[in-house]
Protein backbone atom coordinates (compact mmCIF):
# COMPACT_ATOMS: atom_id res chain seq x y z
CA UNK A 1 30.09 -11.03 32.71
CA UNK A 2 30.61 -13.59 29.98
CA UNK A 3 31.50 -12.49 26.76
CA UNK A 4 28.45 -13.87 24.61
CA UNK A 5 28.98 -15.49 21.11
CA UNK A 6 26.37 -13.87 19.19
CA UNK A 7 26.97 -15.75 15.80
CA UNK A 8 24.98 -18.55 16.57
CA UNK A 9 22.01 -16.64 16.99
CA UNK A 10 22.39 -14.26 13.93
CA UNK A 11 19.73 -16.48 11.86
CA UNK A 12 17.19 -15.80 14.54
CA UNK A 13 18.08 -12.27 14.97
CA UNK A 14 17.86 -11.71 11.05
CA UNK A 15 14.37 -13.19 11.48
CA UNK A 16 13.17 -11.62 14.10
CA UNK A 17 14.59 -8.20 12.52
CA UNK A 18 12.47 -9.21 8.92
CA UNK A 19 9.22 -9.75 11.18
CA UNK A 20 9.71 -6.63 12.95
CA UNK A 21 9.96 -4.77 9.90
CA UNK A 22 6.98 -6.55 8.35
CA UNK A 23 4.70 -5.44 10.77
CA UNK A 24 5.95 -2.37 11.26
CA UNK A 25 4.99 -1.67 7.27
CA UNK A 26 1.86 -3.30 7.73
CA UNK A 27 0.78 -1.32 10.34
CA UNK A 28 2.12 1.71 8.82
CA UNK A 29 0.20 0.70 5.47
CA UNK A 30 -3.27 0.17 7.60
CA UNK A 31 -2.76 3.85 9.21
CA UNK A 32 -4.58 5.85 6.46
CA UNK A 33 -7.36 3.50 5.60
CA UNK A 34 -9.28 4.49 8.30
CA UNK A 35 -10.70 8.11 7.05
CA UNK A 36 -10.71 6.96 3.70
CA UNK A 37 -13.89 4.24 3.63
CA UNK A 38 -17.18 5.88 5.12
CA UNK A 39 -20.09 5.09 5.55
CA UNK A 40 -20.81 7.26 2.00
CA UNK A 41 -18.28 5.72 0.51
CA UNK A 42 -14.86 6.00 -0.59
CA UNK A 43 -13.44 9.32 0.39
CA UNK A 44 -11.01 10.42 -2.57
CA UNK A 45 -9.27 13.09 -0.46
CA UNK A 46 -6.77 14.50 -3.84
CA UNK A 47 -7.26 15.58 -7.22
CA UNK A 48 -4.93 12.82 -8.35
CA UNK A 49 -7.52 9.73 -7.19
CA UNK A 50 -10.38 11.98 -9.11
CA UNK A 51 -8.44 11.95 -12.15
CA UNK A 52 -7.41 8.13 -12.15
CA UNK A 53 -11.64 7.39 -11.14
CA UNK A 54 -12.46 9.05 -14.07
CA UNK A 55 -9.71 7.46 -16.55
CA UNK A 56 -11.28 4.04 -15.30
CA UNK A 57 -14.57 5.36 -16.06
CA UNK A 58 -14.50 6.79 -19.27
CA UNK A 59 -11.89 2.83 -20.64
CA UNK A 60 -14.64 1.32 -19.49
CA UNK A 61 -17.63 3.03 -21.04
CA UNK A 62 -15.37 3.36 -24.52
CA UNK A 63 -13.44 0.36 -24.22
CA UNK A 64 -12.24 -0.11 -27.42
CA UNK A 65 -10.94 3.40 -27.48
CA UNK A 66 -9.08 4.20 -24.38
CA UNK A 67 -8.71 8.25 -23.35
CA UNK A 68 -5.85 9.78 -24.95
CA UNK A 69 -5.88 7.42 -28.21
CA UNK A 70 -7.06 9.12 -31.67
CA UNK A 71 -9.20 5.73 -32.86
């Protein structure tokens, strides 16, 4: 066997290495979103989505005075 020069085809294999990796996190990113949109809704599975909801809420019904400010 022929001893094969492999730095001419380090661009390509740095490419194909970033692409891999790419979709590997977008697939890995899609994984959860599929029990978390129903047909209800949006299914906020921990306390900590419940508490940022109802942050959002409560700036936009007082907007000038945001929760947590003394004005």
């Amino acid at each position: 066997m022929a001893h094969a020069d492999l730095g001419k085809y380090r661009p390509y294999i740095i490419i194909g290495f970033i692409i891999l990796f790419t979709l590997l996190a977008f697939w890995t990113r899609g994984i959860p979103s599929e029990g978390l949109v129903t047909a209800d809704g949006v299914n906020l599975l921990e306390n900590d989505a419940w508490y940022n909801i109802r942050l959002i809420e409560q700036t936009v019904a007082n907007f000038p005075a945001t929760p947590g400010s003394t004005r």
